[in-house]
Protein backbone atom coordinates (compact mmCIF):
# COMPACT_ATOMS: atom_id res chain seq x y z
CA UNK A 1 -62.77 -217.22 34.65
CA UNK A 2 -62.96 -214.41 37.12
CA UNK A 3 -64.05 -212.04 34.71
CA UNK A 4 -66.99 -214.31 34.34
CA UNK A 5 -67.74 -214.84 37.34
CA UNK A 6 -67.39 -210.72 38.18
CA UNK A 7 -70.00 -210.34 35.19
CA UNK A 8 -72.24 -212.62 36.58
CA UNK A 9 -72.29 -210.84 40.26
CA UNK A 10 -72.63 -207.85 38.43
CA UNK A 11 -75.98 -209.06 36.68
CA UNK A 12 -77.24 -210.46 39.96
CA UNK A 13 -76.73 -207.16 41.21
CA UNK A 14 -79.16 -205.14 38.67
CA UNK A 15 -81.86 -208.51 39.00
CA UNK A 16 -81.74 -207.82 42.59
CA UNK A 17 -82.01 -203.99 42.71
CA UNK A 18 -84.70 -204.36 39.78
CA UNK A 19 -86.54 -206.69 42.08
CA UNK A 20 -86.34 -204.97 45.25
CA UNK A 21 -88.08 -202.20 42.42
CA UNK A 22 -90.64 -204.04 42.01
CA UNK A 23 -91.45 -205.45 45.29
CA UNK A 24 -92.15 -202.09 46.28
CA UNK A 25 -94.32 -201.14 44.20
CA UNK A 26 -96.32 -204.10 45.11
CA UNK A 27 -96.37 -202.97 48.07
CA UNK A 28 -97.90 -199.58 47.77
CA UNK A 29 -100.47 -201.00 45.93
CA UNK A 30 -101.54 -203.51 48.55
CA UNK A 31 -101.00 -200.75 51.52
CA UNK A 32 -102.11 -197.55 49.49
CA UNK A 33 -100.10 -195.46 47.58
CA UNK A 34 -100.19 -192.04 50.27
CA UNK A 35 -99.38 -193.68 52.91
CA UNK A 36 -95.95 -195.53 51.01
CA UNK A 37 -94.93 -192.16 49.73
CA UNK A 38 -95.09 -190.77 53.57
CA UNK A 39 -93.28 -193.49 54.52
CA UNK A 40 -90.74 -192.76 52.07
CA UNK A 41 -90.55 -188.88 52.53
CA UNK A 42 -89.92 -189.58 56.15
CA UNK A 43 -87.31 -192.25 55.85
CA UNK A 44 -85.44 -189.67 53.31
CA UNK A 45 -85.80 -186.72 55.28
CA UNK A 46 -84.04 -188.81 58.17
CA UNK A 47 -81.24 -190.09 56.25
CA UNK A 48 -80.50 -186.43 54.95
CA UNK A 49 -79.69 -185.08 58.76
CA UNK A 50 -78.36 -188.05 59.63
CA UNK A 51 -75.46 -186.79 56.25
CA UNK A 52 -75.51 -184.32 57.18
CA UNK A 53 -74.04 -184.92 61.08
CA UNK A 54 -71.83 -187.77 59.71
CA UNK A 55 -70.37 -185.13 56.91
CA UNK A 56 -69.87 -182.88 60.19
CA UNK A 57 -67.95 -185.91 62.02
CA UNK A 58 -66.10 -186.64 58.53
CA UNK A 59 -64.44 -183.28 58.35
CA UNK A 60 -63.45 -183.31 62.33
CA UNK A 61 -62.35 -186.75 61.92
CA UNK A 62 -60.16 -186.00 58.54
CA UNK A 63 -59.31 -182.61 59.97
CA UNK A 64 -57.36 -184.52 63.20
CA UNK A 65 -55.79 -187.15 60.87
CA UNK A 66 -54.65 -185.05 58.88
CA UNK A 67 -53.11 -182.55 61.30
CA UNK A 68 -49.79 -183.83 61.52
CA UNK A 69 -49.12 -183.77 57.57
CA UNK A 70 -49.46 -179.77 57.41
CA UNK A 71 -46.72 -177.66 57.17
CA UNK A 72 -45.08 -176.57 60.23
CA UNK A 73 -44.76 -172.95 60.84
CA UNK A 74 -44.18 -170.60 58.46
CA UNK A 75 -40.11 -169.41 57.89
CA UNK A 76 -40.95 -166.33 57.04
CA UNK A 77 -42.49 -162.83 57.84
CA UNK A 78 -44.30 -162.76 54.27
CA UNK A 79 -45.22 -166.64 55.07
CA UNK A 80 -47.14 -165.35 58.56
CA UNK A 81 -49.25 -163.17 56.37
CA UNK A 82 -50.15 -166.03 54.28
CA UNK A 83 -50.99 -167.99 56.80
CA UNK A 84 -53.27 -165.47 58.73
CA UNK A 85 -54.89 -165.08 55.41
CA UNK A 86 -55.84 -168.30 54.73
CA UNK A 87 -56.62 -168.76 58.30
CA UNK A 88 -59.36 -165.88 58.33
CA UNK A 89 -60.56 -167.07 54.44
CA UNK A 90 -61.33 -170.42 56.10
CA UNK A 91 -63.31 -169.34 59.13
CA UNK A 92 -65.43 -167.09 56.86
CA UNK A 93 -66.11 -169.47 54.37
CA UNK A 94 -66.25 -172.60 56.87
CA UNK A 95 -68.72 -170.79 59.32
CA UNK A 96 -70.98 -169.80 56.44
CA UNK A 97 -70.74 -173.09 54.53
CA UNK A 98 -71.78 -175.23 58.62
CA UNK A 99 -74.79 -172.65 58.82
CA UNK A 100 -76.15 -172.39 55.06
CA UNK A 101 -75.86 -176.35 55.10
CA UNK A 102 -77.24 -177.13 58.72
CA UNK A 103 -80.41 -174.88 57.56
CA UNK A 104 -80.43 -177.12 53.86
CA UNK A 105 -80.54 -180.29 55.50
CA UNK A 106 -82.75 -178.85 58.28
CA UNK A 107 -85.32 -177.93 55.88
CA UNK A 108 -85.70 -181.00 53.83
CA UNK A 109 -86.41 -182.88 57.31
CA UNK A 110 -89.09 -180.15 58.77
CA UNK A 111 -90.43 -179.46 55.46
CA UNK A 112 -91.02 -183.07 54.15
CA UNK A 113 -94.20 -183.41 52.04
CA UNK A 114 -97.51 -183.81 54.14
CA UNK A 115 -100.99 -183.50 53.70
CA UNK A 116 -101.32 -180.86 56.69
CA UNK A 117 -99.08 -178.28 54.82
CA UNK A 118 -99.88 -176.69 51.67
CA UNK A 119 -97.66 -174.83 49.08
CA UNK A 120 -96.41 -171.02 49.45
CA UNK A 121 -95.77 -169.26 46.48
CA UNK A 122 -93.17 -166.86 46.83
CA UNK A 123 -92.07 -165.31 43.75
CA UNK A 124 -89.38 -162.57 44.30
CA UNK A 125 -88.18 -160.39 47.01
CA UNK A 126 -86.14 -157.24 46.32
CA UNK A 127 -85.14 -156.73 49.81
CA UNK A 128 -84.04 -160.55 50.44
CA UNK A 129 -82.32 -160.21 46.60
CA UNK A 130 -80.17 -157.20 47.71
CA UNK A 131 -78.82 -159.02 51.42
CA UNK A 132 -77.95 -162.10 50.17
CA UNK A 133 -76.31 -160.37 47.21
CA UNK A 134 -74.55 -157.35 49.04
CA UNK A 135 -73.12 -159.40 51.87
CA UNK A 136 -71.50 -162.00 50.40
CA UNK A 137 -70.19 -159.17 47.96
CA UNK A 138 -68.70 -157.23 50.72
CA UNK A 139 -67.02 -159.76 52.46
CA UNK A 140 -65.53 -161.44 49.01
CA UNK A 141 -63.84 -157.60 48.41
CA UNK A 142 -62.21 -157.47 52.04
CA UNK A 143 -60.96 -161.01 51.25
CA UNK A 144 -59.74 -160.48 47.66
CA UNK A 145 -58.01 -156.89 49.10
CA UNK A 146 -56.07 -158.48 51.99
CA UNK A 147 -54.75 -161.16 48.79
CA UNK A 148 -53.92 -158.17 47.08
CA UNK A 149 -51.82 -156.65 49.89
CA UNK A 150 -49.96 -159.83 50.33
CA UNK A 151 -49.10 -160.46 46.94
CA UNK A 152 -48.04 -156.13 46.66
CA UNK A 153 -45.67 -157.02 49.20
CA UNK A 154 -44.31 -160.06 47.99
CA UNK A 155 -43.73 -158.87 44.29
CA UNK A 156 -42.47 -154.78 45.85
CA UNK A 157 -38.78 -154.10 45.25
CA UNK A 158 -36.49 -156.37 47.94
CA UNK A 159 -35.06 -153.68 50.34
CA UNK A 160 -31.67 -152.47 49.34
CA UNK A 161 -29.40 -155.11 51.31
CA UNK A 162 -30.97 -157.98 50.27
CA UNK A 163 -28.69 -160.57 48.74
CA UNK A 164 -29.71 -161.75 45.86
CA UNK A 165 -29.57 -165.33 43.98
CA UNK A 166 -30.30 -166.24 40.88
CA UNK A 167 -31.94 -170.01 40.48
CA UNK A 168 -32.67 -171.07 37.28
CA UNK A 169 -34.85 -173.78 36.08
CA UNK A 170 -33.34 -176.83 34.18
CA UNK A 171 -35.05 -180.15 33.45
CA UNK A 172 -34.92 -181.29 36.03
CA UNK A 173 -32.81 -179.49 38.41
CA UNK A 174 -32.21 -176.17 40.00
CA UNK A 175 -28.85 -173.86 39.67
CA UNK A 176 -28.19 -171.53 41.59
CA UNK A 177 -25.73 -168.63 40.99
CA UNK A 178 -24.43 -166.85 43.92
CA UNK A 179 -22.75 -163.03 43.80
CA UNK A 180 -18.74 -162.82 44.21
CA UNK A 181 -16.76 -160.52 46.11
CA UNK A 182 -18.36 -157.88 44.11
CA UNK A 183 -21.43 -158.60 45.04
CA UNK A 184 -22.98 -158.25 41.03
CA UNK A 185 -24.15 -161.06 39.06
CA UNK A 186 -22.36 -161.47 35.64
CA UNK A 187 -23.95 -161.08 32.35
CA UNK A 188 -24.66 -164.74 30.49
CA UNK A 189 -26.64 -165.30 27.18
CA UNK A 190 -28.39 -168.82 26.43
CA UNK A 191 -25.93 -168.81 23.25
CA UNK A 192 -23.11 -169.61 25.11
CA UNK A 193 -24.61 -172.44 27.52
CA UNK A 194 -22.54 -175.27 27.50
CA UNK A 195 -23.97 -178.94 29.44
CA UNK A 196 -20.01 -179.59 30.07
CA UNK A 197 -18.54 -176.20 31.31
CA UNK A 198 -21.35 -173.65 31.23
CA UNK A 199 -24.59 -174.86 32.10
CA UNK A 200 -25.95 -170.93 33.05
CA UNK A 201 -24.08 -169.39 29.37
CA UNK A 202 -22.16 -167.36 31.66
CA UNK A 203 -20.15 -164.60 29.67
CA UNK A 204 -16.66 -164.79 30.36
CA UNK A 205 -15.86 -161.46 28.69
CA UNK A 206 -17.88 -159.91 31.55
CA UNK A 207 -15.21 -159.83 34.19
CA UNK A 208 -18.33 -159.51 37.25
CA UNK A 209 -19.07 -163.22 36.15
CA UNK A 210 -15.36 -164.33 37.04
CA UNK A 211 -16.43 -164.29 40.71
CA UNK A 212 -20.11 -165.86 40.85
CA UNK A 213 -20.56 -168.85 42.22
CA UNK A 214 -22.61 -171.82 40.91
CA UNK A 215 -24.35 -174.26 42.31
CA UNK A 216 -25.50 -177.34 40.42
CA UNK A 217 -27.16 -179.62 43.58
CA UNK A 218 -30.16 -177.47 43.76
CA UNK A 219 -28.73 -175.89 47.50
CA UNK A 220 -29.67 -172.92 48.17
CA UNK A 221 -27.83 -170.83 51.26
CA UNK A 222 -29.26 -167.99 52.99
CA UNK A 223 -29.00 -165.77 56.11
CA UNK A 224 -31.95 -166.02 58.75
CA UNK A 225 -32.92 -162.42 59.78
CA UNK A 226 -31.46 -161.13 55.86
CA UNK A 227 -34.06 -160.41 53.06
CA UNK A 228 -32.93 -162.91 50.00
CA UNK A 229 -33.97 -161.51 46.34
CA UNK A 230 -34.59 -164.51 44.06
CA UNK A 231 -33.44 -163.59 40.88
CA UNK A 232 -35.48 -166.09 38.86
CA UNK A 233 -35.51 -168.09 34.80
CA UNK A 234 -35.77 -171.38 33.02
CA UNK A 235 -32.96 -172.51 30.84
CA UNK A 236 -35.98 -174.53 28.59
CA UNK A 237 -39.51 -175.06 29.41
CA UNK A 238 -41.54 -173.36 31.81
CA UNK A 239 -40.99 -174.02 35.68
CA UNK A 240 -41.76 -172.88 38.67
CA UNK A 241 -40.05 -171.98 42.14
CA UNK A 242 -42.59 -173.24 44.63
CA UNK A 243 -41.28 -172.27 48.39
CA UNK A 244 -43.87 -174.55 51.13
CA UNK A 245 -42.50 -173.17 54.26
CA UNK A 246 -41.79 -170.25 53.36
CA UNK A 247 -45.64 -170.23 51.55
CA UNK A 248 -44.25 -169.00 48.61
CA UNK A 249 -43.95 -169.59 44.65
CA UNK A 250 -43.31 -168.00 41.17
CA UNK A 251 -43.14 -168.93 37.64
CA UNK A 252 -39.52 -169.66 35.68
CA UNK A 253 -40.18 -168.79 32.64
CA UNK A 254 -38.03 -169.26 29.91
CA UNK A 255 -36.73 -165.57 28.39
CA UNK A 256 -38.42 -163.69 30.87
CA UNK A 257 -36.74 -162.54 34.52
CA UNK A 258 -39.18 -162.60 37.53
CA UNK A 259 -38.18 -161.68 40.85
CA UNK A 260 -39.13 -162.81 44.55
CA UNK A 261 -37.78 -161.67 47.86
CA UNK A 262 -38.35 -163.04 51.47
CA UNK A 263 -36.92 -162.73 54.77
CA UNK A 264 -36.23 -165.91 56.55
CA UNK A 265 -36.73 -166.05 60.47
CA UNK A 266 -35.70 -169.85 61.21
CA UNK A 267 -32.96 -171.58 60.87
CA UNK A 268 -32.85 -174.48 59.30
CA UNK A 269 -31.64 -176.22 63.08
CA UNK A 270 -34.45 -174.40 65.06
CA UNK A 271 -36.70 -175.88 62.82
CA UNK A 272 -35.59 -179.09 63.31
CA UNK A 273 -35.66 -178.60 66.63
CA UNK A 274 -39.78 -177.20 66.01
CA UNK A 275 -40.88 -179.97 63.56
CA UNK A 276 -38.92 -182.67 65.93
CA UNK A 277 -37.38 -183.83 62.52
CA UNK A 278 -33.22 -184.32 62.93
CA UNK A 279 -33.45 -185.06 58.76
CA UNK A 280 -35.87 -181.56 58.04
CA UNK A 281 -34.94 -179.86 55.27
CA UNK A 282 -36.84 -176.69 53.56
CA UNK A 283 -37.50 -177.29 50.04
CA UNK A 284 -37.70 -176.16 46.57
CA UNK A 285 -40.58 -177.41 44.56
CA UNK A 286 -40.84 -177.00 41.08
CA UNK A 287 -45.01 -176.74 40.93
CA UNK A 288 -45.21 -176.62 37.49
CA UNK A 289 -45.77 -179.77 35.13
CA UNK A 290 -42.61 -179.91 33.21
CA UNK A 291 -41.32 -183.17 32.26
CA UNK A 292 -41.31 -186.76 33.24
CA UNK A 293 -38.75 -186.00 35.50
CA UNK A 294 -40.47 -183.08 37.49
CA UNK A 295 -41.51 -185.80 40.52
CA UNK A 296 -37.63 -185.60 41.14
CA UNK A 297 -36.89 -181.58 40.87
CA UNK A 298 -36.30 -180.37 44.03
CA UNK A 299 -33.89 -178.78 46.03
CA UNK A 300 -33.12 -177.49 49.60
CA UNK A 301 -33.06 -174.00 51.22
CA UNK A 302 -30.34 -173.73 54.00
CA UNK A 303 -31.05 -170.90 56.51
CA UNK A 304 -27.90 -170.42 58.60
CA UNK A 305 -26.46 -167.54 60.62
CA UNK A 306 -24.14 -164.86 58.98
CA UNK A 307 -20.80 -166.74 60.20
CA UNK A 308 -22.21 -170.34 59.18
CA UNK A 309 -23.12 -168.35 55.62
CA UNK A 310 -19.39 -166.83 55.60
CA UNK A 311 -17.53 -170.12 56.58
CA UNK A 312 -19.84 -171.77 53.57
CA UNK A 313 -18.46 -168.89 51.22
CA UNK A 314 -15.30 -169.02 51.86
CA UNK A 315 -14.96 -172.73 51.19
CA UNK A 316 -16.32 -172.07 47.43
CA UNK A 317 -14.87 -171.89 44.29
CA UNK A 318 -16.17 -169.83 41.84
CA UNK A 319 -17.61 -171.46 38.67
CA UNK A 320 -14.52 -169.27 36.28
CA UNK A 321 -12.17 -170.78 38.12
CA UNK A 322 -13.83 -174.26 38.21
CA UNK A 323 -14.01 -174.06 34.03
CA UNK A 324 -10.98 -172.09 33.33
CA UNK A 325 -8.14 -173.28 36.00
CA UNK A 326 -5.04 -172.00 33.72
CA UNK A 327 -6.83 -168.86 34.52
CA UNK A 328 -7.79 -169.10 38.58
CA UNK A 329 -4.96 -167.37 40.53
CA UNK A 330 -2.01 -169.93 41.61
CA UNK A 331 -1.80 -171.20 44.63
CA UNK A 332 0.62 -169.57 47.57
CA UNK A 333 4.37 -171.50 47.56
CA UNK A 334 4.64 -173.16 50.71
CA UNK A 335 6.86 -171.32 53.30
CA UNK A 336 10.24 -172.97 54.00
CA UNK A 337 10.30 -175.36 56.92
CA UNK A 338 11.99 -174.00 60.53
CA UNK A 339 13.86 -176.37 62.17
CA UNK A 340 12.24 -176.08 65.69
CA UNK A 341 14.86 -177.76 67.55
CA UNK A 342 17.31 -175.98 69.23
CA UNK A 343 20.88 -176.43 69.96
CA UNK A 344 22.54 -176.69 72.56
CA UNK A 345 26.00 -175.76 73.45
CA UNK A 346 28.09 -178.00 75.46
CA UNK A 347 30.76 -175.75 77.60
């Protein structure tokens, strides 16, 4: 029954519109054609500024509802850049998009048809063809050099005492592999992966794997003020390690190693502290479609100071161990208990 009656409102709809249609034409014939059609140009030339100011209202309206979904600042140095960036790309484009618009919608009003003006005919101009060519030109290269410079710097070689991490893609969560003592990430294959006790194929043979440590929740730990080289693959299909706040990302891709390094400068408390948010986390996005599970991949970044990051090490047990406990070191014997009471001689 509703469908019906929706069907029916929908025919009205046409009968009326088709009606209207022919009303006015009726009525330019009984007032005179010229003077309907100026009637018309006028009434569309005044609805196109009048779009014009309520698209401008639109985007200031949108633009302060909005506000408080952005990100909050960026967490890193590399992240600044990005932001500056974008920041100068949208001034440029937004300041020439208001003006070449305002002068569109301006022209269709002052220009409407009318018996008092008569056509121009202007066929080509060399000199108009080489400034609105050139300029825009110029200004797309400074844009599409400063991108360049950014993304130089964020694919260069990490600096020398970065710690590095290796997080690998896995539908549909992240591991993460830290360096032992020996600060060297193990060898591992994809032949030896194992869902129960190697999920990374680590290669026990390789004694520098006996010491990594793995991480299967996706956490990621890191030391504000301390460049961090992401050391970055997919165990199956292709992923990708998106970084918001730090206004970073790059693909997993299964087989092939690609690398990312950034420098954190917030803690994961100060930014609490910025974004008013006791429950703020920073996140890892996987970006790229991979699954029906990829709503659900993410994990966390944890910024901390060097003796939060050391206390956090310390309590881990490497992944070896974890897998092969006849082979982690034993534990110390307890020492023998002291008798702290003294005694005391009756003479």
């Amino acid at each position: 029954m509703s469908g019906f009656i929706i069907t029916t409102l929908i025919i009205l709809v046409f009968v009326i519109i088709y009606q209207i249609g022919k009303a006015s034409e009726h009525a330019a014939v009984l007032r005179g054609e010229q003077k309907v059609n100026g009637q018309v140009n006028r009434a569309m030339a005044l609805i196109l500024v009048a779009t014009f100011l309520l698209g401008v209202w639109g985007i200031w309206a949108c633009h302060n509802y909005f506000k408080d979904m952005m990100l909050p600042v960026a967490a890193c140095k590399t992240g600044e850049n990005y932001d500056s960036m974008f920041n100068v790309t949208v001034v440029v484009t937004g300041i020439v998009f208001f003006l070449t618009q305002a002068v569109l919608f301006w022209f269709c009003y002052k220009y409407q048809a009318s018996d008092k003006r008569t056509t121009f005919y202007f066929p080509h101009s060399n000199k108009l063809e080489i400034i609105w060519t050139t300029i825009p030109a110029i200004a797309m290269a400074v844009l599409v050099a400063i991108g360049l410079k950014n993304w130089y710097t964020v694919t260069s070689e990490a600096p020398a005492n970065a710690m590095v991490v290796e997080i690998v893609g896995k539908q549909f969560n992240w591991l993460i592999r830290y360096p032992g003592a020996d600060n060297v990430l193990g060898t591992r294959t994809f032949r030896k992966i194992d869902d129960a006790n190697n999920v990374l194929g680590l290669d026990w043979a390789d004694p520098r794997t006996h010491d990594d440590i793995v991480a299967q929740n996706g956490e990621l730990h890191c030391v504000v003020g301390k460049p961090v080289k992401l050391v970055i693959n997919s165990r199956d299909v292709i992923h990708d390690v998106g970084l918001p706040h730090f206004r970073m990302k790059m693909d997993a891709v299964p087989g092939i190693t690609t690398n990312l390094w950034f420098t954190p400068t917030i803690t994961s408390a100060q930014m609490k502290e910025i974004t008013k948010n006791p429950n703020f986390v920073y996140e890892i996005a996987c970006d790229q479609l991979c699954g029906k599970g990829h709503y659900a991949m993410r994990g966390t970044i944890i910024v901390e100071t060097q003796e939060e990051y050391n206390k956090w090490l310390a309590g881990q047990q490497s992944y070896y161990a974890a897998n092969n406990p006849e082979a982690a070191p034993a534990a110390p014997e307890a020492a023998p208990a002291v008798d702290s009471v003294k005694k005391i001689s009756m003479k």
